[in-house]
Protein backbone atom coordinates (compact mmCIF):
# COMPACT_ATOMS: atom_id res chain seq x y z
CA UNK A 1 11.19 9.62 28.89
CA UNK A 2 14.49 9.50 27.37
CA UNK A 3 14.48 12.71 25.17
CA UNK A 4 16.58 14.26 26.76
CA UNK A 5 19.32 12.21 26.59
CA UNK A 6 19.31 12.77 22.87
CA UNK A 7 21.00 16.25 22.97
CA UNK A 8 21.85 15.64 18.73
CA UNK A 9 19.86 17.20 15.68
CA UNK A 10 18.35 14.76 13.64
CA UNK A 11 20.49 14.98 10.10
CA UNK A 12 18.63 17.08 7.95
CA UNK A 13 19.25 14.34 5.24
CA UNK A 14 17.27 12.01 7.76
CA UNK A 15 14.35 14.40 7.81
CA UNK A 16 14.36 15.19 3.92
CA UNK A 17 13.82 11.19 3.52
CA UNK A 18 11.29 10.98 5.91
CA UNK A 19 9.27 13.44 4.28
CA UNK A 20 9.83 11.98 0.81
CA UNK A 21 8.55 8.86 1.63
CA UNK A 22 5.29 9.67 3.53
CA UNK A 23 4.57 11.68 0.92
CA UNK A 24 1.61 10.71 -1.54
CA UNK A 25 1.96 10.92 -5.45
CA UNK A 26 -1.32 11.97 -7.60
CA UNK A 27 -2.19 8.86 -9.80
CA UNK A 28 -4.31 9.03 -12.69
CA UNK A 29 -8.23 7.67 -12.49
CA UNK A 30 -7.92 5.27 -14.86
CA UNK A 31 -5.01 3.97 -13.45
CA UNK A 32 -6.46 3.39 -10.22
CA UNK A 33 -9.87 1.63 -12.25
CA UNK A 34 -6.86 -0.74 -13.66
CA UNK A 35 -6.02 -1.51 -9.99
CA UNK A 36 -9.42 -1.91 -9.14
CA UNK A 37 -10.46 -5.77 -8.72
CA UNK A 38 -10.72 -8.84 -6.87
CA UNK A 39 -7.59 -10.60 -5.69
CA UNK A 40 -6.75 -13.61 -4.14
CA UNK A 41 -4.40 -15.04 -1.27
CA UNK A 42 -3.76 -18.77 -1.06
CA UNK A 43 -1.72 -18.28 1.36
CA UNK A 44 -4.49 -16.66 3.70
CA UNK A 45 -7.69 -18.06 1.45
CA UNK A 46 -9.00 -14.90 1.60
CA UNK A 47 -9.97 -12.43 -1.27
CA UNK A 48 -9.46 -8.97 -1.12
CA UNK A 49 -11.45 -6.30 -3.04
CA UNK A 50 -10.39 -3.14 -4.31
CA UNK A 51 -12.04 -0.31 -5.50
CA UNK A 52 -11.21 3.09 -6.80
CA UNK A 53 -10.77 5.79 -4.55
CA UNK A 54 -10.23 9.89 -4.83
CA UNK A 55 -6.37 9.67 -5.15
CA UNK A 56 -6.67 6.23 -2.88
CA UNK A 57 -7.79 2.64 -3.30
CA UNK A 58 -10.56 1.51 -0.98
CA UNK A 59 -10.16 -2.40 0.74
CA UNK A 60 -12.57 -4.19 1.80
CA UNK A 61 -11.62 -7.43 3.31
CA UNK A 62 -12.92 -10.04 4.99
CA UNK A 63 -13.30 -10.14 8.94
CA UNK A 64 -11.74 -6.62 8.70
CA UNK A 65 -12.90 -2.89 8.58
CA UNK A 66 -12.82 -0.87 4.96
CA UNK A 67 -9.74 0.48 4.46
CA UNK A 68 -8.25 3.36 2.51
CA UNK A 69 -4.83 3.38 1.10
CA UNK A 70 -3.03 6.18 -0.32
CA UNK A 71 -0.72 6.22 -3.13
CA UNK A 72 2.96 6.55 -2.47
CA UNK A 73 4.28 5.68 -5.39
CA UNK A 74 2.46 4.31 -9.28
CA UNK A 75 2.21 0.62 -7.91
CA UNK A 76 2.78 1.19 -3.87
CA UNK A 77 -0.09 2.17 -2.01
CA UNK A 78 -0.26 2.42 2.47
CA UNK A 79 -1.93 2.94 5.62
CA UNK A 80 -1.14 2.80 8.95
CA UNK A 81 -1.30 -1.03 9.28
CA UNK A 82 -0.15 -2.63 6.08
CA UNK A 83 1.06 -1.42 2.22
CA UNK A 84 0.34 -2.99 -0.96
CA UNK A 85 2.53 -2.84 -3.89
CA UNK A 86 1.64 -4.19 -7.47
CA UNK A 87 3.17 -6.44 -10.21
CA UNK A 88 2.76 -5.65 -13.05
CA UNK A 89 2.63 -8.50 -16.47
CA UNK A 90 2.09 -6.69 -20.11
CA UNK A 91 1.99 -3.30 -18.26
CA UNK A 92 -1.16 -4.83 -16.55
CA UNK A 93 -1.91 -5.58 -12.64
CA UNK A 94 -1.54 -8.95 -12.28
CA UNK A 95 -1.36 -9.53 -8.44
CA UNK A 96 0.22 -7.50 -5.13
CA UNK A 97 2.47 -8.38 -2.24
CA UNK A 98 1.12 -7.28 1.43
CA UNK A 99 3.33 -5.73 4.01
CA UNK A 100 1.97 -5.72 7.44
CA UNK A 101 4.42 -5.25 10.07
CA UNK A 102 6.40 -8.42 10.60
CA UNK A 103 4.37 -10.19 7.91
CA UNK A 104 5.75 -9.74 4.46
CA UNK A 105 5.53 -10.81 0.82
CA UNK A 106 1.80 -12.10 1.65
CA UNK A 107 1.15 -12.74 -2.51
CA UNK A 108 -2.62 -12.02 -4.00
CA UNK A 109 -3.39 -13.22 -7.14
CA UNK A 110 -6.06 -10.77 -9.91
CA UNK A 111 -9.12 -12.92 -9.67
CA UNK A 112 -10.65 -13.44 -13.32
C-alpha cells in the first residue's frame, strides 16, 4: 500500500547487512553433537531437547511442533519464530538464552 511513497534506494550498506546476517555459517559435526542435549527452563518448567542436525539443530519441545534451527553463527542458531544462542563454561555448552519475539533472555539450563 504505501510503496510508493518510498521513492528512496535502500543504502546498499543496509542491504549488505541484511544479507550478512541471514546468512548461515557451516559448523562442524561434532560441534553440533556438543550442542546436542537436554536443557532446562525454570522459568517455563519445560525441557527442551536438542539433537544434531545436517548443518542445523533439531528441537523438539513440549506442546510444540519439531523444529529446525540453522546456524548463524558458532553458538547462535534461528528460525522463523525464535533463536537460541549458547553459553559457553570451560569451552563447553552449559545452557542457552531464547529469543522469541518480544520474549527475551528465556535461560535453559544443560540437564545432567
Amino acid at each position: 500500500m504505501l510503496a510508493a511513497r518510498f521513492t528512496k534506494p535502500v543504502p546498499a550498506q543496509r542491504v549488505l547487512a541484511a544479507q550478512q546476517a541471514a546468512a548461515s555459517v557451516t559448523i562442524q559435526d561434532g560441534e553440533l553433537a556438543a550442542l546436542a542435549g537436554r536443557y532446562h527452563s525454570t522459568e517455563l518448567d519445560a525441557d527442551y531437547d536438542l539433537a544434531a542436525g545436517r548443518n542445523a539443530l533439531i528441537v523438539r519441545r513440549p506442546r510444540g511442533e519439531i523444529d529446525t534451527l540453522q546456524a548463524i553463527e558458532a553458538d547462535l542458531f534461528r528460525t522463523r519464530a525464535y533463536s537460541l544462542r549458547f553459553v559457553r563454561q570451560a569451552g563447553h555448552p552449559s545452557s542457552f538464552t531464547l529469543d522469541n519475539g518480544r520474549a527475551r533472555g528465556i535461560e535453559f539450563e544443560r540437564m545432567p
